[in-house]
PDB file of N, CA and C in Angstrom:
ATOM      1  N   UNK A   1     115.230 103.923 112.320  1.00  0.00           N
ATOM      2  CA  UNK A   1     114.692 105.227 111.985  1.00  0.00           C
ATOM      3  C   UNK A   1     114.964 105.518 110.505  1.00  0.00           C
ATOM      4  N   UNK A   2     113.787 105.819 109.963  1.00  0.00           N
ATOM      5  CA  UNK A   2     113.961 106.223 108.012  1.00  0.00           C
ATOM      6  C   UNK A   2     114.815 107.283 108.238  1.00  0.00           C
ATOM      7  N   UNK A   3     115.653 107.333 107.000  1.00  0.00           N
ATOM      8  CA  UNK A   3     116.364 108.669 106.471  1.00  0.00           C
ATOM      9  C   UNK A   3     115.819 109.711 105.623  1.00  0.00           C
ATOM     10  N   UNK A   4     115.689 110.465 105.625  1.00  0.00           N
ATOM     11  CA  UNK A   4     114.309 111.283 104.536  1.00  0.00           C
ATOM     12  C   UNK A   4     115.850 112.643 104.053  1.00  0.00           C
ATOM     13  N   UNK A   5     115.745 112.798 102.617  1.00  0.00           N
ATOM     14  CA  UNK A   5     116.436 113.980 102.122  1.00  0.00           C
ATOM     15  C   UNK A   5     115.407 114.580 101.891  1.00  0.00           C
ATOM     16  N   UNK A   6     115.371 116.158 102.375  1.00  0.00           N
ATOM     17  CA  UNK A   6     114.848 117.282 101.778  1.00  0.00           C
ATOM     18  C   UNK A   6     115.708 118.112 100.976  1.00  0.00           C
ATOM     19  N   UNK A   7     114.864 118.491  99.540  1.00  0.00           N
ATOM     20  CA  UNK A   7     115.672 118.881  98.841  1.00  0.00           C
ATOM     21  C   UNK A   7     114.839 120.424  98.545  1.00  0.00           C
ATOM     22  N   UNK A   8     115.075 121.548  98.639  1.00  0.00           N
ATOM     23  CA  UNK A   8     115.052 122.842  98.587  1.00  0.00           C
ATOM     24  C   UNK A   8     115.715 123.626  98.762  1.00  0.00           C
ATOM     25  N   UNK A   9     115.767 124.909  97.792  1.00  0.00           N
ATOM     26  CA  UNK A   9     116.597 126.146  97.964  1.00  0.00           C
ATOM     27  C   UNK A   9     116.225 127.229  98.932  1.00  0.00           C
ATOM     28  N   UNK A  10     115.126 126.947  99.386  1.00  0.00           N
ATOM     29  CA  UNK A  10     114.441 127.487 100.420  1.00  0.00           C
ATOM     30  C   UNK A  10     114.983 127.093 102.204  1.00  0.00           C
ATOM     31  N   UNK A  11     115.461 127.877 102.390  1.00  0.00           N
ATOM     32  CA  UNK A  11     116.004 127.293 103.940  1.00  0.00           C
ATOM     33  C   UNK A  11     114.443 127.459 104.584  1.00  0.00           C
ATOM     34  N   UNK A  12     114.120 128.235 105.008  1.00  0.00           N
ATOM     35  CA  UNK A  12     112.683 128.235 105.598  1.00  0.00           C
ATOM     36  C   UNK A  12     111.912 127.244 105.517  1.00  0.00           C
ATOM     37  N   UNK A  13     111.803 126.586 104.237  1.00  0.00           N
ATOM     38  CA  UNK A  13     111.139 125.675 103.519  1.00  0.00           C
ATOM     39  C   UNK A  13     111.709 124.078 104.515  1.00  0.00           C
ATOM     40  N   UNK A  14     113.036 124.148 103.936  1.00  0.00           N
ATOM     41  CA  UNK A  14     113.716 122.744 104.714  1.00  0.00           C
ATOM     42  C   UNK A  14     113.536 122.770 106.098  1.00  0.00           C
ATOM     43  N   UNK A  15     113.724 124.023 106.687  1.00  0.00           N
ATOM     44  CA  UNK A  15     113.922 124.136 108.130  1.00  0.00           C
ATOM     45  C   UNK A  15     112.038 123.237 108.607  1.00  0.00           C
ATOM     46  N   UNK A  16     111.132 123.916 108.607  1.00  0.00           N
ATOM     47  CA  UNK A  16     109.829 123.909 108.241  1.00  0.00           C
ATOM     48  C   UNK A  16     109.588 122.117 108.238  1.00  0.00           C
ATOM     49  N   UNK A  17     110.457 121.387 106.883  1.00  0.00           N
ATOM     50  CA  UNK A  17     109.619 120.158 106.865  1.00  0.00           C
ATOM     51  C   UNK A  17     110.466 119.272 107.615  1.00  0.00           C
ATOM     52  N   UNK A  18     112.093 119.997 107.776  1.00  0.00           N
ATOM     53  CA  UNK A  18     112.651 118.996 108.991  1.00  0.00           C
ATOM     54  C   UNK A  18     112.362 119.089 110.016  1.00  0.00           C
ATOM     55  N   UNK A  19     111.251 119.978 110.599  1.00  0.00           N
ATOM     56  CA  UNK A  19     110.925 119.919 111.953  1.00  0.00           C
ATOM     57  C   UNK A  19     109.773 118.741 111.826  1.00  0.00           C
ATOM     58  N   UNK A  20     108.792 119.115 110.864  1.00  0.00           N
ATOM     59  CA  UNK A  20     107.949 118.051 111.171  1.00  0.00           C
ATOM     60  C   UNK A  20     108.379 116.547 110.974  1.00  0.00           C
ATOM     61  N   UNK A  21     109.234 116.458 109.921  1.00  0.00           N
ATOM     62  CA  UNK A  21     109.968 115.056 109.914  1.00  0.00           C
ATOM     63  C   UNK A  21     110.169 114.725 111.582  1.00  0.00           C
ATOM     64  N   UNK A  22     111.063 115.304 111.840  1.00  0.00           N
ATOM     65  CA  UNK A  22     111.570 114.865 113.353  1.00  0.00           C
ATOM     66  C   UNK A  22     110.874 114.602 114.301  1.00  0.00           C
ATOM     67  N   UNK A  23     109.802 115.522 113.898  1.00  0.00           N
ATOM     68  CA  UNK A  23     108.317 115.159 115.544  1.00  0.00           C
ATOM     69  C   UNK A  23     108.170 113.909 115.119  1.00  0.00           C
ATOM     70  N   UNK A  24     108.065 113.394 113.837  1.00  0.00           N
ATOM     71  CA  UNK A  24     107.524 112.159 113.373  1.00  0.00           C
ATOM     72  C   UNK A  24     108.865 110.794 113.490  1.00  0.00           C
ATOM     73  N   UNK A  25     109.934 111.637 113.934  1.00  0.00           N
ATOM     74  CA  UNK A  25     111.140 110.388 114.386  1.00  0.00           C
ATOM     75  C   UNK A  25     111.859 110.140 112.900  1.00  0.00           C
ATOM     76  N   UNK A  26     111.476 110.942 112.216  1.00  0.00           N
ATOM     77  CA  UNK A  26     112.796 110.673 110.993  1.00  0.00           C
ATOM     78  C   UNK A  26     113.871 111.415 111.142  1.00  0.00           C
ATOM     79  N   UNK A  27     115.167 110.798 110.837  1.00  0.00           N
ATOM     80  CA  UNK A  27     116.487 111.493 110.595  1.00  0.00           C
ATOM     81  C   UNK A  27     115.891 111.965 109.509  1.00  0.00           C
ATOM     82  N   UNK A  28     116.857 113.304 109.497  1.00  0.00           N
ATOM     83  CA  UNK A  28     116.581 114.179 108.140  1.00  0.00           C
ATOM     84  C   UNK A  28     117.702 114.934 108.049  1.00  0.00           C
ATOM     85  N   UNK A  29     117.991 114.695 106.330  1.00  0.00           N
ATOM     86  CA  UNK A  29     119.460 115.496 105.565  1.00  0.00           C
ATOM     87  C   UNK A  29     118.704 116.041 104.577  1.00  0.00           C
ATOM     88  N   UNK A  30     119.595 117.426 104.183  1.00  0.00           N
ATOM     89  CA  UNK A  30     119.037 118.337 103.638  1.00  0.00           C
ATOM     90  C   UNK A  30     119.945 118.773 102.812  1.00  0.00           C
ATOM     91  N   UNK A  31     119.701 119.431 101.562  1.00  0.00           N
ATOM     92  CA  UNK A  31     119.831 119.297 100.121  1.00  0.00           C
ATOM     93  C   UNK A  31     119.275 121.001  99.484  1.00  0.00           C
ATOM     94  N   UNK A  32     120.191 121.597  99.293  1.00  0.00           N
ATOM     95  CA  UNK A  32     119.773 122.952  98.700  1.00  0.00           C
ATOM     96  C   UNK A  32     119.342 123.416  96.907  1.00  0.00           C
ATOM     97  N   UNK A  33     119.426 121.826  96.263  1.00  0.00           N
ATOM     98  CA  UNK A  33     119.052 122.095  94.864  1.00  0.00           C
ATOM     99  C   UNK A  33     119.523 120.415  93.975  1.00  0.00           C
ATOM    100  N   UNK A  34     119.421 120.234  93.306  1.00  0.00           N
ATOM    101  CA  UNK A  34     119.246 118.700  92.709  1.00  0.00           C
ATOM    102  C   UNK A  34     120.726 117.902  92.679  1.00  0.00           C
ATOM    103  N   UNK A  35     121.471 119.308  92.436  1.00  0.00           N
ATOM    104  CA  UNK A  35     123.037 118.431  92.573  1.00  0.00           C
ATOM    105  C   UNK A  35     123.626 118.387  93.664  1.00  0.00           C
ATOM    106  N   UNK A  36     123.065 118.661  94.732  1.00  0.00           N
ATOM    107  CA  UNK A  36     123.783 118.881  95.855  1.00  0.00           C
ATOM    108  C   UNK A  36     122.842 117.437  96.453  1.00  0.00           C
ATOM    109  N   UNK A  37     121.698 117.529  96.001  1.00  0.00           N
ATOM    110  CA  UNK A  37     121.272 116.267  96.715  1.00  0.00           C
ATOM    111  C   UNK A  37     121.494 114.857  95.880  1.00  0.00           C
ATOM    112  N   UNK A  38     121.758 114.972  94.382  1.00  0.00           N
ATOM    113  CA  UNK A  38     122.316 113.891  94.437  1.00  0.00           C
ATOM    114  C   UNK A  38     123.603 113.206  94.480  1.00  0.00           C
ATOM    115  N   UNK A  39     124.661 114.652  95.009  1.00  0.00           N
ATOM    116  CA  UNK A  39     125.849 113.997  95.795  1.00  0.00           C
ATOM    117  C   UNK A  39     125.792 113.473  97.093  1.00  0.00           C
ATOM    118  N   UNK A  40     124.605 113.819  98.018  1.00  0.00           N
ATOM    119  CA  UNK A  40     124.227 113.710  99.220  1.00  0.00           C
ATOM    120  C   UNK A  40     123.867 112.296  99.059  1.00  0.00           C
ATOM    121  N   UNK A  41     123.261 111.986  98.204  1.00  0.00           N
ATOM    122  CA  UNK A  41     122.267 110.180  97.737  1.00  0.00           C
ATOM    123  C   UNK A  41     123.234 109.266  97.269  1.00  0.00           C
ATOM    124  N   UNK A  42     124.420 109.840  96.860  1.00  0.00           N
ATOM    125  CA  UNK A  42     126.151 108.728  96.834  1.00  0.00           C
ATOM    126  C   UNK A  42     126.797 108.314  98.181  1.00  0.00           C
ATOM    127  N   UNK A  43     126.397 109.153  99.118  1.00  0.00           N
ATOM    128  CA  UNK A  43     126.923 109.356 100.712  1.00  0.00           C
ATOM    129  C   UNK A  43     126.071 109.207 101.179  1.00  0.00           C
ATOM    130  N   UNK A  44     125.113 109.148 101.610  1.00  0.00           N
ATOM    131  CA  UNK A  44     123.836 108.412 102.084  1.00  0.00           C
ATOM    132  C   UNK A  44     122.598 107.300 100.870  1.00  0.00           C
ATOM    133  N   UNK A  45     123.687 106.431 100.900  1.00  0.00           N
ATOM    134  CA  UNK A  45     123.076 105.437  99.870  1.00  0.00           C
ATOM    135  C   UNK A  45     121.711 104.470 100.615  1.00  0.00           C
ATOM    136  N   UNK A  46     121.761 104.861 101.898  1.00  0.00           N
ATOM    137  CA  UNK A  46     120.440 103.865 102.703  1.00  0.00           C
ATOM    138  C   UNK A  46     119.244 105.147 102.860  1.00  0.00           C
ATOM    139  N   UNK A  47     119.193 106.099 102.286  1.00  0.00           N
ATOM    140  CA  UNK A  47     117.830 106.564 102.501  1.00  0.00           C
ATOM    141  C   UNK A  47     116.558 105.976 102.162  1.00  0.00           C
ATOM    142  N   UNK A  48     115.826 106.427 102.900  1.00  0.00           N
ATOM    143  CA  UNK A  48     114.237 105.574 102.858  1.00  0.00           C
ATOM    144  C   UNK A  48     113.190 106.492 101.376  1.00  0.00           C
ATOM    145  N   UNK A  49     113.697 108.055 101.533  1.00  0.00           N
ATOM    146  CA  UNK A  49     112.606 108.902 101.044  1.00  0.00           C
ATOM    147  C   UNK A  49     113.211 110.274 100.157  1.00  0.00           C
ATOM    148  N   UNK A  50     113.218 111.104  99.359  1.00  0.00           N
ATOM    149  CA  UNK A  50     113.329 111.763  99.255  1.00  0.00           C
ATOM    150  C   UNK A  50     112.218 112.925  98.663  1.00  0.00           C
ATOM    151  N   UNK A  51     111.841 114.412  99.477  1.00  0.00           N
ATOM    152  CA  UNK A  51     111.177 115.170  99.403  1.00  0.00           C
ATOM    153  C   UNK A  51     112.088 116.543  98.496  1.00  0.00           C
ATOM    154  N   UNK A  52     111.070 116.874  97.250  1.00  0.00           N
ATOM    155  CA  UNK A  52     112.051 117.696  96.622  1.00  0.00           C
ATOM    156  C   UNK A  52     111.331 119.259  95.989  1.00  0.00           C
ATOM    157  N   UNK A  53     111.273 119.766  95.795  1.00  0.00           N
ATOM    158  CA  UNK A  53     111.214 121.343  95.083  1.00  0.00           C
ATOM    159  C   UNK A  53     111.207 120.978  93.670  1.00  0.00           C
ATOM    160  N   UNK A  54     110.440 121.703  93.234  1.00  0.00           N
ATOM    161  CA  UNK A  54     110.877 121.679  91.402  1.00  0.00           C
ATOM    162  C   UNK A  54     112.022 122.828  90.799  1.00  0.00           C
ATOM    163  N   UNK A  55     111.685 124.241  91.566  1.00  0.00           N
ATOM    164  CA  UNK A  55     112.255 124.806  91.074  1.00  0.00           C
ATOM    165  C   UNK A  55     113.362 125.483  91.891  1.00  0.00           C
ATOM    166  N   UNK A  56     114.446 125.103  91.147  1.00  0.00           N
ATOM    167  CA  UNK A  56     115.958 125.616  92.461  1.00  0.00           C
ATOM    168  C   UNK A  56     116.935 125.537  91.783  1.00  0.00           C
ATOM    169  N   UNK A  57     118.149 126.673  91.399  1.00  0.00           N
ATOM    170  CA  UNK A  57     118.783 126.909  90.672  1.00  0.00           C
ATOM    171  C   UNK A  57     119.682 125.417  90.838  1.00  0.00           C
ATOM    172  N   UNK A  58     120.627 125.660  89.643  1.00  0.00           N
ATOM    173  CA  UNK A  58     122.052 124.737  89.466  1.00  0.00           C
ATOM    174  C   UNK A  58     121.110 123.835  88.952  1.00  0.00           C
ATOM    175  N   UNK A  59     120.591 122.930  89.723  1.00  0.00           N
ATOM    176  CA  UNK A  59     119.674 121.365  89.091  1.00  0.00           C
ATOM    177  C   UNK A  59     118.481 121.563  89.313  1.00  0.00           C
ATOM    178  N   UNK A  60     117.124 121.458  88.873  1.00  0.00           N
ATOM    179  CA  UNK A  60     116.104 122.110  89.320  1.00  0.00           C
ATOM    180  C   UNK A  60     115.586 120.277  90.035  1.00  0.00           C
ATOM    181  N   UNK A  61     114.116 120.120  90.169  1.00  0.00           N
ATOM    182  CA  UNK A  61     113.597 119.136  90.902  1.00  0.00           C
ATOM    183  C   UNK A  61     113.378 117.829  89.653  1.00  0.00           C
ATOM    184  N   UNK A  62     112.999 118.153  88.992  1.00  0.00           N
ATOM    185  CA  UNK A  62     112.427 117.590  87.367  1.00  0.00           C
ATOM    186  C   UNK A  62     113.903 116.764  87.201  1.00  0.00           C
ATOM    187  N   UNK A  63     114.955 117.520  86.970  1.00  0.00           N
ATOM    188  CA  UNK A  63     115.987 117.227  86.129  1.00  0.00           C
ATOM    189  C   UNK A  63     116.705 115.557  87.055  1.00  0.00           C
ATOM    190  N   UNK A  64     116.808 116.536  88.644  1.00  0.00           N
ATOM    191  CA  UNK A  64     117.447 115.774  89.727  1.00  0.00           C
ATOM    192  C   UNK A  64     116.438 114.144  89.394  1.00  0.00           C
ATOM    193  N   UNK A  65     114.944 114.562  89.137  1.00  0.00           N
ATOM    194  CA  UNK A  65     114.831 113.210  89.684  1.00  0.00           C
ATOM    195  C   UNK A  65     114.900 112.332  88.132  1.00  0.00           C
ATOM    196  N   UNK A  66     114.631 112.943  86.933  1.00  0.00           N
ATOM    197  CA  UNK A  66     114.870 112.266  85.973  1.00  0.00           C
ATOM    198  C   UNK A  66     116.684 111.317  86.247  1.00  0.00           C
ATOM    199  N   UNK A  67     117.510 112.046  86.813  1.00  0.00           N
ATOM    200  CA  UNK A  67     118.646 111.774  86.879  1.00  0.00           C
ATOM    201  C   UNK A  67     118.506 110.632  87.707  1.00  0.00           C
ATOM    202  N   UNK A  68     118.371 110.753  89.303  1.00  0.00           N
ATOM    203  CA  UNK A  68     117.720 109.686  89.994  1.00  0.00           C
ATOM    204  C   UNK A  68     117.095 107.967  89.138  1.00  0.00           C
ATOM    205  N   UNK A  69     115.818 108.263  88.571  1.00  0.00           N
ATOM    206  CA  UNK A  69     115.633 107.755  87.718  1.00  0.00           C
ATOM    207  C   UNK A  69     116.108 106.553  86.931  1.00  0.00           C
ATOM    208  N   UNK A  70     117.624 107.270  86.253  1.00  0.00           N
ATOM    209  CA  UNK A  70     118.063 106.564  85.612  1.00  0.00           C
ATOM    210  C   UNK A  70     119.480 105.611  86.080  1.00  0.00           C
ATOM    211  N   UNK A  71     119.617 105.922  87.505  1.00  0.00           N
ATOM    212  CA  UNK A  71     120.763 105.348  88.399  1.00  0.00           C
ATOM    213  C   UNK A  71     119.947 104.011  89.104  1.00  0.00           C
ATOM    214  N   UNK A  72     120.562 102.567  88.651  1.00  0.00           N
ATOM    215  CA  UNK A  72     119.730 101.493  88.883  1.00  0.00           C
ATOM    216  C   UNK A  72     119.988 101.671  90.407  1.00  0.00           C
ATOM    217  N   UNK A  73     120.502 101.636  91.092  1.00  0.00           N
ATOM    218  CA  UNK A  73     120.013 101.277  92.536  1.00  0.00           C
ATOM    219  C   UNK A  73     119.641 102.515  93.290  1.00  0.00           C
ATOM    220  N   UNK A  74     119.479 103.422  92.385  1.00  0.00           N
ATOM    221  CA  UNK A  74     118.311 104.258  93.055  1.00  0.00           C
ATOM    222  C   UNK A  74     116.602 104.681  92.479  1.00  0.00           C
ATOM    223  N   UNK A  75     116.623 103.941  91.424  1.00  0.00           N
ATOM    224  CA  UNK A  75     115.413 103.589  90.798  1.00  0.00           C
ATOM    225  C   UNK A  75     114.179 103.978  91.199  1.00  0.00           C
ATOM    226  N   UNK A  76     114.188 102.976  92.376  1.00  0.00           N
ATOM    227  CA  UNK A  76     112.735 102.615  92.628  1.00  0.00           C
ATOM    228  C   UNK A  76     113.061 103.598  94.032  1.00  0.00           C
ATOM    229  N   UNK A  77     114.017 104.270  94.422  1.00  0.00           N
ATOM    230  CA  UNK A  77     113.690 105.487  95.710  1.00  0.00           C
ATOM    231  C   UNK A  77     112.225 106.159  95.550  1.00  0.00           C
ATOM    232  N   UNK A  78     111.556 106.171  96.684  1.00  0.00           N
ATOM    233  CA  UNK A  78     110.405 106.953  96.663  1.00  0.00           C
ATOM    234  C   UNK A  78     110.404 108.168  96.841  1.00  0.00           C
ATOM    235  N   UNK A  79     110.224 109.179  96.010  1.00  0.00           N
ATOM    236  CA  UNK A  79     110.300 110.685  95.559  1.00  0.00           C
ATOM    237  C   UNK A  79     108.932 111.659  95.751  1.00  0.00           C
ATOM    238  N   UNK A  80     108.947 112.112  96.634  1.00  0.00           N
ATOM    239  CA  UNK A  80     107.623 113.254  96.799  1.00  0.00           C
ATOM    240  C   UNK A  80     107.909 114.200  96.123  1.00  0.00           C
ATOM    241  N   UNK A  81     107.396 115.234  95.150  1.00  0.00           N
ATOM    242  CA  UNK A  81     107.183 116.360  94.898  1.00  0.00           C
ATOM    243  C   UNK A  81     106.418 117.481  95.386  1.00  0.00           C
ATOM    244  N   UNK A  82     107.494 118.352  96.531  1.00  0.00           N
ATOM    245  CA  UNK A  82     106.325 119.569  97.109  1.00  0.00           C
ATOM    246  C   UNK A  82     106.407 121.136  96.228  1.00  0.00           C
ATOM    247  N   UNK A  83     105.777 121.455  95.665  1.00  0.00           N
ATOM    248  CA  UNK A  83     106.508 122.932  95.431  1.00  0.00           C
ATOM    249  C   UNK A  83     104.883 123.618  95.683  1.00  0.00           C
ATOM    250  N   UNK A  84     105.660 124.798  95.028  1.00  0.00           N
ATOM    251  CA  UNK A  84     103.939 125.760  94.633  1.00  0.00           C
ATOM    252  C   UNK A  84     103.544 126.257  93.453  1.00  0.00           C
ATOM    253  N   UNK A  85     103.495 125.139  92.579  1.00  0.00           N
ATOM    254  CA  UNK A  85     102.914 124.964  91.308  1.00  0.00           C
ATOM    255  C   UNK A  85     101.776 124.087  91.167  1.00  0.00           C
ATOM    256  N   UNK A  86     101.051 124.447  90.868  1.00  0.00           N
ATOM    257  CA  UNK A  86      99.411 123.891  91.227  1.00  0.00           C
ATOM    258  C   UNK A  86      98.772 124.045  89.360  1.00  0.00           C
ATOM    259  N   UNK A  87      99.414 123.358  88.782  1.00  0.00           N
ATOM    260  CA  UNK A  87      98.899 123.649  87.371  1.00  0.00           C
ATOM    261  C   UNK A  87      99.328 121.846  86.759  1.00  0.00           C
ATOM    262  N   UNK A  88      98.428 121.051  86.633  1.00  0.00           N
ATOM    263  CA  UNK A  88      97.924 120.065  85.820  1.00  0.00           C
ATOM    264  C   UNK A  88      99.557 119.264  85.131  1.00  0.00           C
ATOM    265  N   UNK A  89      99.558 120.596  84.106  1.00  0.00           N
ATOM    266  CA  UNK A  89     100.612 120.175  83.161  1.00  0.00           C
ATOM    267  C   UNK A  89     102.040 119.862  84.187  1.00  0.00           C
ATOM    268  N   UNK A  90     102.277 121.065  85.295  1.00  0.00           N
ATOM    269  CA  UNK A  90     103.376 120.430  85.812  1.00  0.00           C
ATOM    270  C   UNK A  90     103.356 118.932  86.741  1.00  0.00           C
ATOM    271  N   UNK A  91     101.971 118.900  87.330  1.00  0.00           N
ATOM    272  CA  UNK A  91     101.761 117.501  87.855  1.00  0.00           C
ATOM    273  C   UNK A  91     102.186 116.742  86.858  1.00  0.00           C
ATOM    274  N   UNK A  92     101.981 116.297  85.561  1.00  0.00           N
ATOM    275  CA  UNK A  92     101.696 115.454  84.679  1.00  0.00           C
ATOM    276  C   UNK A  92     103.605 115.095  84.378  1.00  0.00           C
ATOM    277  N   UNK A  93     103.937 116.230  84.435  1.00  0.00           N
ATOM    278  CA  UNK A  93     105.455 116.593  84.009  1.00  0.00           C
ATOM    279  C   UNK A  93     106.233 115.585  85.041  1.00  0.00           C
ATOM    280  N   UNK A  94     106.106 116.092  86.684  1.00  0.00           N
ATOM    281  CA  UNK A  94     106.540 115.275  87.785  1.00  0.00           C
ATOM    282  C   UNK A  94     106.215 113.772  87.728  1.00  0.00           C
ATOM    283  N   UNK A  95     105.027 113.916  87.627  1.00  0.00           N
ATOM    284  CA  UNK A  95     104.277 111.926  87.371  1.00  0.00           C
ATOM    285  C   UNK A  95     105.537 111.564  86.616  1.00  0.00           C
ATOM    286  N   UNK A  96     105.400 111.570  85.194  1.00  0.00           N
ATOM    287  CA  UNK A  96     106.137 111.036  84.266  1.00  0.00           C
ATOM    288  C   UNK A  96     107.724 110.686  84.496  1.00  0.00           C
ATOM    289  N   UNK A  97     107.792 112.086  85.376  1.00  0.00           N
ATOM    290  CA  UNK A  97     109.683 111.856  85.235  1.00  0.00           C
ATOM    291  C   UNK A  97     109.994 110.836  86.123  1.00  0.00           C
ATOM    292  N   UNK A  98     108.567 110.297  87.189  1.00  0.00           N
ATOM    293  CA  UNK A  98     108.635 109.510  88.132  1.00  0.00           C
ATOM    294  C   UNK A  98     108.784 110.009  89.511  1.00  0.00           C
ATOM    295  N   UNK A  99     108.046 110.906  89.559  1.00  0.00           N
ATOM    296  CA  UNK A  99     107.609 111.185  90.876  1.00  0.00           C
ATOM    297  C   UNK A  99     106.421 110.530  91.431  1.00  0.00           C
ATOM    298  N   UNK A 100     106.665 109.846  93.211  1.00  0.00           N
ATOM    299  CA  UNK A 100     105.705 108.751  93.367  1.00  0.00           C
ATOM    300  C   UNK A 100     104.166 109.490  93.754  1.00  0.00           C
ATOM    301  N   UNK A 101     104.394 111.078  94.705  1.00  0.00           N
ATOM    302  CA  UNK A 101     103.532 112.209  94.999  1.00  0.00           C
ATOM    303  C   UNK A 101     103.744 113.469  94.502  1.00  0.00           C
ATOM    304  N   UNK A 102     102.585 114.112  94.423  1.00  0.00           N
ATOM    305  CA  UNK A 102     103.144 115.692  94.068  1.00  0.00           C
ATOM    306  C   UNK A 102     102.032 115.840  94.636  1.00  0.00           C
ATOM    307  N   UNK A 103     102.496 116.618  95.862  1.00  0.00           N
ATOM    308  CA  UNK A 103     101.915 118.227  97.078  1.00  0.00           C
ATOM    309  C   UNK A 103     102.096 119.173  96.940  1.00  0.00           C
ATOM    310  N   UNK A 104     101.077 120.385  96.657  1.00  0.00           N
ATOM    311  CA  UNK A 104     101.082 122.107  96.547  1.00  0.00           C
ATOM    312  C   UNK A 104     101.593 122.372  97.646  1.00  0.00           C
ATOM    313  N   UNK A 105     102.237 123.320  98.143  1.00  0.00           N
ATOM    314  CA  UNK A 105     103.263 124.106  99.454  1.00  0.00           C
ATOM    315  C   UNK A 105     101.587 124.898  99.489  1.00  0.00           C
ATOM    316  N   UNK A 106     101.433 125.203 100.946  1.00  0.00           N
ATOM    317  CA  UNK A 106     101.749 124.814 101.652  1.00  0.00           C
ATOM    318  C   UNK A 106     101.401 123.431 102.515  1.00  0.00           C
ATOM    319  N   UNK A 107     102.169 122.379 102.426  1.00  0.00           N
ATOM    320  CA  UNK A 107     101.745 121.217 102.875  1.00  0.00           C
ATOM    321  C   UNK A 107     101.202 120.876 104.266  1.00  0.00           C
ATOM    322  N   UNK A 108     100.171 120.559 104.292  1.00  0.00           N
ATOM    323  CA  UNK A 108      99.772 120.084 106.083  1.00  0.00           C
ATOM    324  C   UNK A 108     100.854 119.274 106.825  1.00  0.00           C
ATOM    325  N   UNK A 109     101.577 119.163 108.033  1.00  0.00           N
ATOM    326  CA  UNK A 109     102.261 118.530 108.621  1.00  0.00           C
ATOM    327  C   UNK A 109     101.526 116.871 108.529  1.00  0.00           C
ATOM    328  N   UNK A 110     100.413 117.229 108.785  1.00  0.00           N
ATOM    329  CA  UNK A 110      99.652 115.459 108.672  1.00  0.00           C
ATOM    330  C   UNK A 110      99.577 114.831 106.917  1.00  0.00           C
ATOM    331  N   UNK A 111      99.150 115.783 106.305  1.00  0.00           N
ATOM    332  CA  UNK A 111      99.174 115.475 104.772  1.00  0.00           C
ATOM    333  C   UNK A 111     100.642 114.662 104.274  1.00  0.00           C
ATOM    334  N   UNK A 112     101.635 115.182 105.006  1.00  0.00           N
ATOM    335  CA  UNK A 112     102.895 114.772 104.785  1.00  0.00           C
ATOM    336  C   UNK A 112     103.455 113.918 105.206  1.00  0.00           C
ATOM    337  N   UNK A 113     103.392 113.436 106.446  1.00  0.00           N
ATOM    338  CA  UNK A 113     103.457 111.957 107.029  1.00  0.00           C
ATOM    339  C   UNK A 113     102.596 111.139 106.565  1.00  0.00           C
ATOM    340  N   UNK A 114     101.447 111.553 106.171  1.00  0.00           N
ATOM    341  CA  UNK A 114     100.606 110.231 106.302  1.00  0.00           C
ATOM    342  C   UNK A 114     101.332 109.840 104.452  1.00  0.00           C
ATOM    343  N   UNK A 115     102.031 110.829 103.802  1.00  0.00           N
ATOM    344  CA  UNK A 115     102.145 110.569 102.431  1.00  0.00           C
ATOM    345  C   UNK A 115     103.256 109.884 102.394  1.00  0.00           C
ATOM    346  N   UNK A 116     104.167 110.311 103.538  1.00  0.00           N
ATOM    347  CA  UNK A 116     105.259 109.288 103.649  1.00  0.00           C
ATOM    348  C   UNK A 116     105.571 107.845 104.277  1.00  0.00           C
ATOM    349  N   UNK A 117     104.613 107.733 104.756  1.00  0.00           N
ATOM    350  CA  UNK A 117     104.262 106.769 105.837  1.00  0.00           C
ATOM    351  C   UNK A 117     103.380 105.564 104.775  1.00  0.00           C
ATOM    352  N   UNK A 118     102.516 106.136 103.767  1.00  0.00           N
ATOM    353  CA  UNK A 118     102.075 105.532 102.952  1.00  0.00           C
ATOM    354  C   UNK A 118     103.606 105.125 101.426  1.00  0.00           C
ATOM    355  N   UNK A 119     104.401 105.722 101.189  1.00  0.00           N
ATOM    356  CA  UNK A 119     105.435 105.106 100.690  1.00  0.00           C
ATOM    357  C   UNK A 119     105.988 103.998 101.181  1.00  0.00           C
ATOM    358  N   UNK A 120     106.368 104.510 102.648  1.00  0.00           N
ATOM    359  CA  UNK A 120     107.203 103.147 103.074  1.00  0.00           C
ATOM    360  C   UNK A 120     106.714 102.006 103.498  1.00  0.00           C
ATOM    361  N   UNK A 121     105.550 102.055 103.683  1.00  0.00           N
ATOM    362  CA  UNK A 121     104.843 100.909 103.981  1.00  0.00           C
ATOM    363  C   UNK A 121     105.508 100.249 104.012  1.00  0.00           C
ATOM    364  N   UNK A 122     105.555  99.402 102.699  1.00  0.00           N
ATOM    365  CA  UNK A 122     105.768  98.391 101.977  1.00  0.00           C
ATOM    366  C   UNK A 122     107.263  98.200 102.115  1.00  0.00           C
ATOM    367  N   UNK A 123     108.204  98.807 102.256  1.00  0.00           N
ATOM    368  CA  UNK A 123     109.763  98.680 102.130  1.00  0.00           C
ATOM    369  C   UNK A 123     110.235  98.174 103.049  1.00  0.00           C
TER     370      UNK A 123
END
């Protein structure tokens, strides 16, 4: 069974995509802002996925995954971006820092598996 971190300051939000994770049979750990999830990604070093927020105090989404990023054996982790910023420039922003998706909230339960399901393919 994949491990999937959700990372949001939004409990509603996490609550929300760990349910659909679970219909779909993923374990799921959850993460309230970028530093909390990447102490969570030192202690769960076998995750499959991580789903994240851009904007959330202490570490925002951008920063966490640039950080990510630059930690070699977490490199190539596959990183979704969900928030509700729907403006070009921040897509372009996420792409770059190395985000593998970026999804507008509110995400379809199917839009979201099939986006994760299309990451792991290959792994």
């Amino acid at each position: 069974m994949a491990k999937i971190l959700i990372v949001d300051d939004s409990k509603m939000t996490r609550d929300f995509h760990a349910y659909v994770l679970r219909s779909a049979d993923y374990e799921v750990l959850e993460a309230f802002d970028g530093a909390d999830a990447i102490e969570k990604l030192y202690r769960e070093p076998n995750l499959a996925c991580i789903l994240t927020d851009i904007n959330m105090p202490v570490m925002d989404g951008l920063t966490m995954l640039r950080k990510i990023r630059s930690i070699p054996e977490f490199s190539k982790l596959p990183v979704i971006v969900i928030t509700t910023i729907d403006r070009p420039e921040e897509k372009m922003q996420a792409l770059q820092a190395g985000a593998n998706f970026y999804l507008v909230k509110p995400v379809k339960p199917s839009v979201l598996i099939a986006s994760i399901q299309m990451l792991l393919k290959g792994r």
